[in-house]
PDB file of N, CA and C in Angstrom:
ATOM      1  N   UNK A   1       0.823  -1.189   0.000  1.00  0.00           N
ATOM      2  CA  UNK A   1       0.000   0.000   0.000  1.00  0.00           C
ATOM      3  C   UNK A   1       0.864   1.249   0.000  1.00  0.00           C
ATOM      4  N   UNK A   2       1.958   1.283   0.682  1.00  0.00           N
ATOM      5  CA  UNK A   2       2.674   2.197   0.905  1.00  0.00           C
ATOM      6  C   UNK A   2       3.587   2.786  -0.252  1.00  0.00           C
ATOM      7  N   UNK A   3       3.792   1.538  -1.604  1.00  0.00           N
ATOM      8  CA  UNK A   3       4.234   1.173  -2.130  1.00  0.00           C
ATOM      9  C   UNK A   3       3.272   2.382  -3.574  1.00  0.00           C
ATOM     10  N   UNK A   4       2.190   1.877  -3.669  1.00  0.00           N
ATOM     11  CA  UNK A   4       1.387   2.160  -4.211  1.00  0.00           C
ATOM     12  C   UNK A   4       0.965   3.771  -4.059  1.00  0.00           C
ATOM     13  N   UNK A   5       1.311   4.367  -2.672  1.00  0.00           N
ATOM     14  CA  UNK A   5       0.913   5.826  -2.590  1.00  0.00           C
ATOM     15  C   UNK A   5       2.311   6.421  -2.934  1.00  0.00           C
ATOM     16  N   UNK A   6       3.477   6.003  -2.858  1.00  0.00           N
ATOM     17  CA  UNK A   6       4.764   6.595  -3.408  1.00  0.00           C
ATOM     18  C   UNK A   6       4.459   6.536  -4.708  1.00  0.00           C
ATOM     19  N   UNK A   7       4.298   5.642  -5.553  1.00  0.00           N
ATOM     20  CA  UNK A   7       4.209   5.492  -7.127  1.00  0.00           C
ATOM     21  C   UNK A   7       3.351   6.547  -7.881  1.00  0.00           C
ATOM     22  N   UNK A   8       1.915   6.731  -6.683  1.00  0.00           N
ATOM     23  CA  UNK A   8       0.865   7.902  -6.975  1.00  0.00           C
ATOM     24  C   UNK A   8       1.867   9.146  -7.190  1.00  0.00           C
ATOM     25  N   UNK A   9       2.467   9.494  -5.733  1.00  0.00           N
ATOM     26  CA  UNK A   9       2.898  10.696  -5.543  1.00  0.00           C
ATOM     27  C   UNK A   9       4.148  10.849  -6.448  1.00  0.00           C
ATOM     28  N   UNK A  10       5.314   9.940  -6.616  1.00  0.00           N
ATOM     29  CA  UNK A  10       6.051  10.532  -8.364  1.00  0.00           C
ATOM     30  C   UNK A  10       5.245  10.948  -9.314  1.00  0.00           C
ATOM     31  N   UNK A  11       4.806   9.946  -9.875  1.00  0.00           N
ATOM     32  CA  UNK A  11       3.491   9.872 -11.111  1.00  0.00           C
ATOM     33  C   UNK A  11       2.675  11.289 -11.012  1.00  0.00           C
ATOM     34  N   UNK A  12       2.163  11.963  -9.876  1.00  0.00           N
ATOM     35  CA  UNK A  12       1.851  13.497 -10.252  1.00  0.00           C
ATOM     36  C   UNK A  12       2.994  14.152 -10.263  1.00  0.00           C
ATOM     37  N   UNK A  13       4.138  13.992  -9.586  1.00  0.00           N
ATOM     38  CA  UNK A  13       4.944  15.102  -9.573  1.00  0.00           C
ATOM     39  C   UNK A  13       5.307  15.194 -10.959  1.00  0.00           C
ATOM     40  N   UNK A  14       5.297  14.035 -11.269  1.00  0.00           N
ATOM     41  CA  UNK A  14       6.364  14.004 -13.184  1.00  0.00           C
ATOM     42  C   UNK A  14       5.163  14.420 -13.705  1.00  0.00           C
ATOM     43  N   UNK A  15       3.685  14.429 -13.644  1.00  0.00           N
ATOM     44  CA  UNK A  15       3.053  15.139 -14.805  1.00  0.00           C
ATOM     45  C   UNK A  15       3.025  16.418 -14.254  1.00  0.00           C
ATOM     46  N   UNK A  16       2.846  16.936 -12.919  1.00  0.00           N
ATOM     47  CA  UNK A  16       3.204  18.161 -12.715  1.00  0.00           C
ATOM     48  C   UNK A  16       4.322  19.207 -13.316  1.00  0.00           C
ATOM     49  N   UNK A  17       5.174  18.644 -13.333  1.00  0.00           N
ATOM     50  CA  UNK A  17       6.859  18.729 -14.201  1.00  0.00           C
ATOM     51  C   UNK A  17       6.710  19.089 -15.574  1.00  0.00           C
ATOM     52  N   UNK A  18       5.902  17.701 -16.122  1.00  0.00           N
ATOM     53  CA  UNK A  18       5.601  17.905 -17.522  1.00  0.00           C
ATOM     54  C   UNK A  18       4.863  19.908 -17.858  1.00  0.00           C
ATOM     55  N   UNK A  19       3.834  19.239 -17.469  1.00  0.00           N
ATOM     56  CA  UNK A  19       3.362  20.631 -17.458  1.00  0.00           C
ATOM     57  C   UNK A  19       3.467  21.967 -17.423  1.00  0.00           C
ATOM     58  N   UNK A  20       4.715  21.808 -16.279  1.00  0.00           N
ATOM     59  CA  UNK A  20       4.581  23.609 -15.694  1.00  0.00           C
ATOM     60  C   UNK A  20       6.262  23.454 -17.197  1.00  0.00           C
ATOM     61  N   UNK A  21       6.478  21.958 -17.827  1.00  0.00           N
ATOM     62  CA  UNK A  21       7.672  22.522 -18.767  1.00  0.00           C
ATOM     63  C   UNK A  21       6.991  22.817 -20.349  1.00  0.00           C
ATOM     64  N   UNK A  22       5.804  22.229 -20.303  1.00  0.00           N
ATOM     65  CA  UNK A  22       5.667  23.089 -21.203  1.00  0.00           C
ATOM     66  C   UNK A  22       4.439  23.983 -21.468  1.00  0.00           C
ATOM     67  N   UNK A  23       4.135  24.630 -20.675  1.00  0.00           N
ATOM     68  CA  UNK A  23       3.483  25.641 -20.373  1.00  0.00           C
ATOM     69  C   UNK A  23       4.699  26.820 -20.355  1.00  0.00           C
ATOM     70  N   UNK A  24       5.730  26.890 -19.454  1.00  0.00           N
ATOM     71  CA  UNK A  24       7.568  27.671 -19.976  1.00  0.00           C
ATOM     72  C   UNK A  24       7.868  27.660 -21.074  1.00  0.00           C
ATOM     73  N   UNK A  25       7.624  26.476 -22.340  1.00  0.00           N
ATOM     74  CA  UNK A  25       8.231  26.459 -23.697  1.00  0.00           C
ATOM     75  C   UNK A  25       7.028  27.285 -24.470  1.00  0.00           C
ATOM     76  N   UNK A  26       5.619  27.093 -24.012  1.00  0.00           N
ATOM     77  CA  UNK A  26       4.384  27.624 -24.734  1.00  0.00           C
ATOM     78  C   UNK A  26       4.770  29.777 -24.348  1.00  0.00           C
ATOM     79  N   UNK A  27       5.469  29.493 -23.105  1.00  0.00           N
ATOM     80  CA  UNK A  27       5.421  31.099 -23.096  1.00  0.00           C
ATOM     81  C   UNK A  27       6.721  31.995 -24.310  1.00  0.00           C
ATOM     82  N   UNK A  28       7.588  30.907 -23.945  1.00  0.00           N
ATOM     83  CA  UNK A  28       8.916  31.198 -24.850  1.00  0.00           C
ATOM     84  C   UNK A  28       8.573  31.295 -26.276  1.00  0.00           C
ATOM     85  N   UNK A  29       8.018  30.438 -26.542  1.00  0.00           N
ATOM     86  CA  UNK A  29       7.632  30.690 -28.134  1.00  0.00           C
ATOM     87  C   UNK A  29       6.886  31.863 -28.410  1.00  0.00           C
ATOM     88  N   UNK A  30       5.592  32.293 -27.266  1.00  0.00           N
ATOM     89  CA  UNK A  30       5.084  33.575 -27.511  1.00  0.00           C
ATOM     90  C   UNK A  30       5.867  34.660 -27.289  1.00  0.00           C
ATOM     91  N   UNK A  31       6.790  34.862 -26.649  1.00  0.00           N
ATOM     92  CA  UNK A  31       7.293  36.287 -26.549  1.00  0.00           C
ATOM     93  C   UNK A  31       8.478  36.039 -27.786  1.00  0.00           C
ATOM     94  N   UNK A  32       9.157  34.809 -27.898  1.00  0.00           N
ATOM     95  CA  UNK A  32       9.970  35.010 -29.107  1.00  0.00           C
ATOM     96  C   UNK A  32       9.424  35.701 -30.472  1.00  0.00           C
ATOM     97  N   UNK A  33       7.770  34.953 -30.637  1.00  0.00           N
ATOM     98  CA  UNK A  33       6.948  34.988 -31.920  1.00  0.00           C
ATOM     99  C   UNK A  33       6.688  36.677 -32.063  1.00  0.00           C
ATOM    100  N   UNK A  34       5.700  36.733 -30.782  1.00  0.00           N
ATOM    101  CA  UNK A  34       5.264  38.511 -30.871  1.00  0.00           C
ATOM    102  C   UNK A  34       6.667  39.293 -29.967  1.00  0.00           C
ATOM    103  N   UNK A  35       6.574  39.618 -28.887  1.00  0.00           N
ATOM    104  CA  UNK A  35       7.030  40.238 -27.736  1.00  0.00           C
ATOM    105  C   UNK A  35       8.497  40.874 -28.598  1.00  0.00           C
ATOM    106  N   UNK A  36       9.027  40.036 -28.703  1.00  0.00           N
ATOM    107  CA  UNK A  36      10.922  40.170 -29.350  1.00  0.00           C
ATOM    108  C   UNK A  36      10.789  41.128 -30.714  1.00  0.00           C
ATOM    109  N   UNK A  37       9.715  40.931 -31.503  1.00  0.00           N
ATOM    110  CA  UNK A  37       9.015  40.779 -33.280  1.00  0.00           C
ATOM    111  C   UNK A  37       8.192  42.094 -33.105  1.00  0.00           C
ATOM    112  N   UNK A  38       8.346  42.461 -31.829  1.00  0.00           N
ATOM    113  CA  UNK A  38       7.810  44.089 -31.736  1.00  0.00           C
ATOM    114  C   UNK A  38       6.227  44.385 -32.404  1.00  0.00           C
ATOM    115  N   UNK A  39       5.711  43.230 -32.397  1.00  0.00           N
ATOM    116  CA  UNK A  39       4.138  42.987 -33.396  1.00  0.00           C
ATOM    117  C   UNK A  39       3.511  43.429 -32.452  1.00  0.00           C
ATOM    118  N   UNK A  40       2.349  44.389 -33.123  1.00  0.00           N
ATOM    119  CA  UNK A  40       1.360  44.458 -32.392  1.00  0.00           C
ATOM    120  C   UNK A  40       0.066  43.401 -32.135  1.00  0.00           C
ATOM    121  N   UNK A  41       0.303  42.128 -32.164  1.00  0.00           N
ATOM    122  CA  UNK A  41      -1.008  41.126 -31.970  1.00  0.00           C
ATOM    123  C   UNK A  41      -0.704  40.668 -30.381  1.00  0.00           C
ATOM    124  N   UNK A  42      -0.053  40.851 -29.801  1.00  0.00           N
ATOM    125  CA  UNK A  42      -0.218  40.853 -28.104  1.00  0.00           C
ATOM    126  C   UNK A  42      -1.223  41.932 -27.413  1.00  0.00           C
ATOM    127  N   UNK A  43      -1.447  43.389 -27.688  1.00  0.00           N
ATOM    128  CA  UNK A  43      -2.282  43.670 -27.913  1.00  0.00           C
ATOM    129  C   UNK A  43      -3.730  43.357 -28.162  1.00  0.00           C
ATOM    130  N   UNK A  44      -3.903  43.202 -29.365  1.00  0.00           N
ATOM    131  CA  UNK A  44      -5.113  42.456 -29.789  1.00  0.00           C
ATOM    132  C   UNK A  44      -5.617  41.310 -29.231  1.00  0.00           C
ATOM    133  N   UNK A  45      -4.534  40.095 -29.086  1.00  0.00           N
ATOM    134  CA  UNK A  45      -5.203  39.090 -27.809  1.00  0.00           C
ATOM    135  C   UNK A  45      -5.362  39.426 -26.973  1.00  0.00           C
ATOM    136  N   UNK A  46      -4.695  40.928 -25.707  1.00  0.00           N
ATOM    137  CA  UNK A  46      -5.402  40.981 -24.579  1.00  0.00           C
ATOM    138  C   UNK A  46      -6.888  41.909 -24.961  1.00  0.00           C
ATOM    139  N   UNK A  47      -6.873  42.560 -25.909  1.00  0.00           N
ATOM    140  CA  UNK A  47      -8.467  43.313 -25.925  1.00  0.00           C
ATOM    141  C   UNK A  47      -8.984  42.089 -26.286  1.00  0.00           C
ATOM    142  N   UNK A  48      -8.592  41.162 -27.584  1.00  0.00           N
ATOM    143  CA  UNK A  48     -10.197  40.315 -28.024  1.00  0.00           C
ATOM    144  C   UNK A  48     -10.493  38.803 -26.493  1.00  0.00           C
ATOM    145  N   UNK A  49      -9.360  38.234 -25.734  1.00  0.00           N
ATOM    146  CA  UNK A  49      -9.453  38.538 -24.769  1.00  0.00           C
ATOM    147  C   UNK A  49     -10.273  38.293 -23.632  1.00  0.00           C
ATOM    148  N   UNK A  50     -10.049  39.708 -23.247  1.00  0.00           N
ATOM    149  CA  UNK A  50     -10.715  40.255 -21.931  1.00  0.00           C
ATOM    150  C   UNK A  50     -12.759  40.834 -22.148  1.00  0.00           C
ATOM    151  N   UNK A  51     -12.873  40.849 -23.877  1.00  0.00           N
ATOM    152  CA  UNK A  51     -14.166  41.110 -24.234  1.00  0.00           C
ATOM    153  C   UNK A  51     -14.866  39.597 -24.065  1.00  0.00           C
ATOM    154  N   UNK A  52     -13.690  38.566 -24.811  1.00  0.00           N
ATOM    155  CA  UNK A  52     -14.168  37.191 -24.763  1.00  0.00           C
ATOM    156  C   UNK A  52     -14.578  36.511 -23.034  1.00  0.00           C
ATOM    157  N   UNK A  53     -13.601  37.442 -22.260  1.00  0.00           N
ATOM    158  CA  UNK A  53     -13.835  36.883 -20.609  1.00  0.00           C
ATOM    159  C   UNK A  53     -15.144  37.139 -20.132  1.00  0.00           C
ATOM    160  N   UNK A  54     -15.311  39.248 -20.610  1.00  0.00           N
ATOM    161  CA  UNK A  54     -16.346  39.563 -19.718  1.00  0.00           C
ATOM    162  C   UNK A  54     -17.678  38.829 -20.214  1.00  0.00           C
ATOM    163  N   UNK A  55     -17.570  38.573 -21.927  1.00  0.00           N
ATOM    164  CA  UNK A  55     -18.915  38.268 -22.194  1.00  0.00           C
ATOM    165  C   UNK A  55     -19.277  36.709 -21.089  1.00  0.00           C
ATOM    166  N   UNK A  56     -18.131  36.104 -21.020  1.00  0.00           N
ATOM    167  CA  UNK A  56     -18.717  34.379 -20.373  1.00  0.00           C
ATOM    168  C   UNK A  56     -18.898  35.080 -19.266  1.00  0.00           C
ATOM    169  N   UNK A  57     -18.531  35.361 -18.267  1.00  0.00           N
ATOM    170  CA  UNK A  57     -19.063  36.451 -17.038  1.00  0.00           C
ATOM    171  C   UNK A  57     -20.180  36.664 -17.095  1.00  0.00           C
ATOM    172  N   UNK A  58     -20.954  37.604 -18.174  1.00  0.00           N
ATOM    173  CA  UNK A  58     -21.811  38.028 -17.702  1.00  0.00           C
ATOM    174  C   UNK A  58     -23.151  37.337 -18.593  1.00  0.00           C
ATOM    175  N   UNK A  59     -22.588  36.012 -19.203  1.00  0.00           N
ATOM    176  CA  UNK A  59     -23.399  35.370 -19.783  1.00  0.00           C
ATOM    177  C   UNK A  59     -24.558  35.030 -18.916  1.00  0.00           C
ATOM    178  N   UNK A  60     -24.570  34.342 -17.511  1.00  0.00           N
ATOM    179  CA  UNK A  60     -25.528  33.778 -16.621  1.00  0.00           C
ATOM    180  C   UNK A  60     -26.559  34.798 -16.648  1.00  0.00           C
ATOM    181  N   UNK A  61     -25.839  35.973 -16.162  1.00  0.00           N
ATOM    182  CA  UNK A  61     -26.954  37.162 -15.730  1.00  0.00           C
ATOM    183  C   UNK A  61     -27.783  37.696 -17.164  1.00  0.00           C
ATOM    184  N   UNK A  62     -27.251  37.476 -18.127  1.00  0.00           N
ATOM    185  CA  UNK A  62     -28.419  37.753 -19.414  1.00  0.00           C
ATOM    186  C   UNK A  62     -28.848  36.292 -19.846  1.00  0.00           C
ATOM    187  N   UNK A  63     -28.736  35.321 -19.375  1.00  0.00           N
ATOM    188  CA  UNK A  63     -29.150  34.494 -19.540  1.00  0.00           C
ATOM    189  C   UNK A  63     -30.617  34.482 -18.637  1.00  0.00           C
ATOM    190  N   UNK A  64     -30.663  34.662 -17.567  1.00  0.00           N
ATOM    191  CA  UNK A  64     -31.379  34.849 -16.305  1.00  0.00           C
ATOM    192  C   UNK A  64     -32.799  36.126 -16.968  1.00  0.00           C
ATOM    193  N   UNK A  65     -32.018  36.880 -16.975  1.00  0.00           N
ATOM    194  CA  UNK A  65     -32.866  37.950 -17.651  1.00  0.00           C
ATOM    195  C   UNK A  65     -33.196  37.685 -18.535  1.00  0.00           C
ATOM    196  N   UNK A  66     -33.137  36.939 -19.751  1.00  0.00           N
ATOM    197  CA  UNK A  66     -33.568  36.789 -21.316  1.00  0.00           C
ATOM    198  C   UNK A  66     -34.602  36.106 -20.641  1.00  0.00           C
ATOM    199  N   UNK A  67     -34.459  34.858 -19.671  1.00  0.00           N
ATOM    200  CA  UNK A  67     -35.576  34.140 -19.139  1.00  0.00           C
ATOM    201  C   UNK A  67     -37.138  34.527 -18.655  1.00  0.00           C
ATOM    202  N   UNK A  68     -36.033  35.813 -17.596  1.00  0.00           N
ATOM    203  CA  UNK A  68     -36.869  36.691 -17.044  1.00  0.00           C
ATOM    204  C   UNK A  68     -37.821  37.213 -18.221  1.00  0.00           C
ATOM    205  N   UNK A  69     -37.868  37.610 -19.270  1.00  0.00           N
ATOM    206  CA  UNK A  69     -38.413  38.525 -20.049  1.00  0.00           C
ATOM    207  C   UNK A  69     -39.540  37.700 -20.954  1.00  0.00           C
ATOM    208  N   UNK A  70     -38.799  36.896 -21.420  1.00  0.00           N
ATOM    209  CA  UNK A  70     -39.929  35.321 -21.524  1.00  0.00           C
ATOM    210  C   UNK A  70     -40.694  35.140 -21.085  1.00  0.00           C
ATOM    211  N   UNK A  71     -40.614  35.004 -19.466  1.00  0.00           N
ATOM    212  CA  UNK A  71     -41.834  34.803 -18.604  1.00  0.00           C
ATOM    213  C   UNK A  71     -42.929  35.693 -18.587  1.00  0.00           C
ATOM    214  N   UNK A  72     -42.214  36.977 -18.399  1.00  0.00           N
ATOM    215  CA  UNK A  72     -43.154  38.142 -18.474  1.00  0.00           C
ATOM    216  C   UNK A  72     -43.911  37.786 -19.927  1.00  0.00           C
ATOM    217  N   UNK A  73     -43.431  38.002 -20.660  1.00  0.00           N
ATOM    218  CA  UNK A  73     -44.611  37.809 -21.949  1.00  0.00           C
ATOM    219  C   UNK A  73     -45.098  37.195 -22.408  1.00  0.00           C
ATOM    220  N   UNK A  74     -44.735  35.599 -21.646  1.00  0.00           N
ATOM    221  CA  UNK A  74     -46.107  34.332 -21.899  1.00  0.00           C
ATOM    222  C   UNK A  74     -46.857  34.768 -20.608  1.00  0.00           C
ATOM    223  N   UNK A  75     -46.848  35.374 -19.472  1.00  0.00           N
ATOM    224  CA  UNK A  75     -48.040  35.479 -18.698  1.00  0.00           C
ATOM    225  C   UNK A  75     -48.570  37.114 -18.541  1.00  0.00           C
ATOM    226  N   UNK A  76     -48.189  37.797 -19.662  1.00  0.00           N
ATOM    227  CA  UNK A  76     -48.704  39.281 -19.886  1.00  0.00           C
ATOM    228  C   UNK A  76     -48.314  40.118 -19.026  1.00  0.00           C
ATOM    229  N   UNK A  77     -47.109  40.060 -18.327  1.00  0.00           N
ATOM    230  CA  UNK A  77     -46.803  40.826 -17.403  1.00  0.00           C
ATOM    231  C   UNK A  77     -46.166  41.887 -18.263  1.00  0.00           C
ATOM    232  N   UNK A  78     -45.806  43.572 -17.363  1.00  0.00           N
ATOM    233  CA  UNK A  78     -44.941  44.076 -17.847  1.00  0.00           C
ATOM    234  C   UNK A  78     -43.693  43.917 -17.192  1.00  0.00           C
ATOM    235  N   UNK A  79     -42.726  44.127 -17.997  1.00  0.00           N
ATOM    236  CA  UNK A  79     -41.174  44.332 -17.523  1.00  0.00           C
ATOM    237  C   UNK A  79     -41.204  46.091 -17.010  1.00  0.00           C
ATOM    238  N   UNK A  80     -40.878  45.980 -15.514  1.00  0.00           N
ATOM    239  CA  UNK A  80     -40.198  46.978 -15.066  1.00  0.00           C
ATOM    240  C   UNK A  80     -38.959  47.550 -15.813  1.00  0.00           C
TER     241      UNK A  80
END
């Protein structure tokens, strides 16, 4: 058993490892590609982005409300 929870605990550390190495090579290639290349599309991914973030954000709450508004007008209510 003991045997078996050591083997667990390498086995994440090495995919942990894996990971955080190439997630480091995924950054290197971006600042080599844009950052170094003086391009303006680093830019543009943080505006298109942070529009792409807020919309999933605030998707629930117009989701909620689109609902809301539905209801009102299959049972004839008005919307405040």
């Amino acid at each position: 058993m003991a045997l078996r929870a050591l083997y667990n605990e390498i086995r994440g550390m090495k995919v942990r490892e894996n990971v955080k190495k190439s997630a480091d090579q995924a950054v290197d290639r971006y600042i080599e590609k844009y950052i170094e290349a003086s391009k303006p599309d680093p830019l543009f991914h943080v505006c298109f982005g942070g529009m792409a973030f807020s919309y999933l954000v605030a998707l629930p709450w117009e989701r909620a409300h689109l609902a809301h508004l539905e209801e009102m007008e299959r049972t004839g209510g008005k919307h405040h």
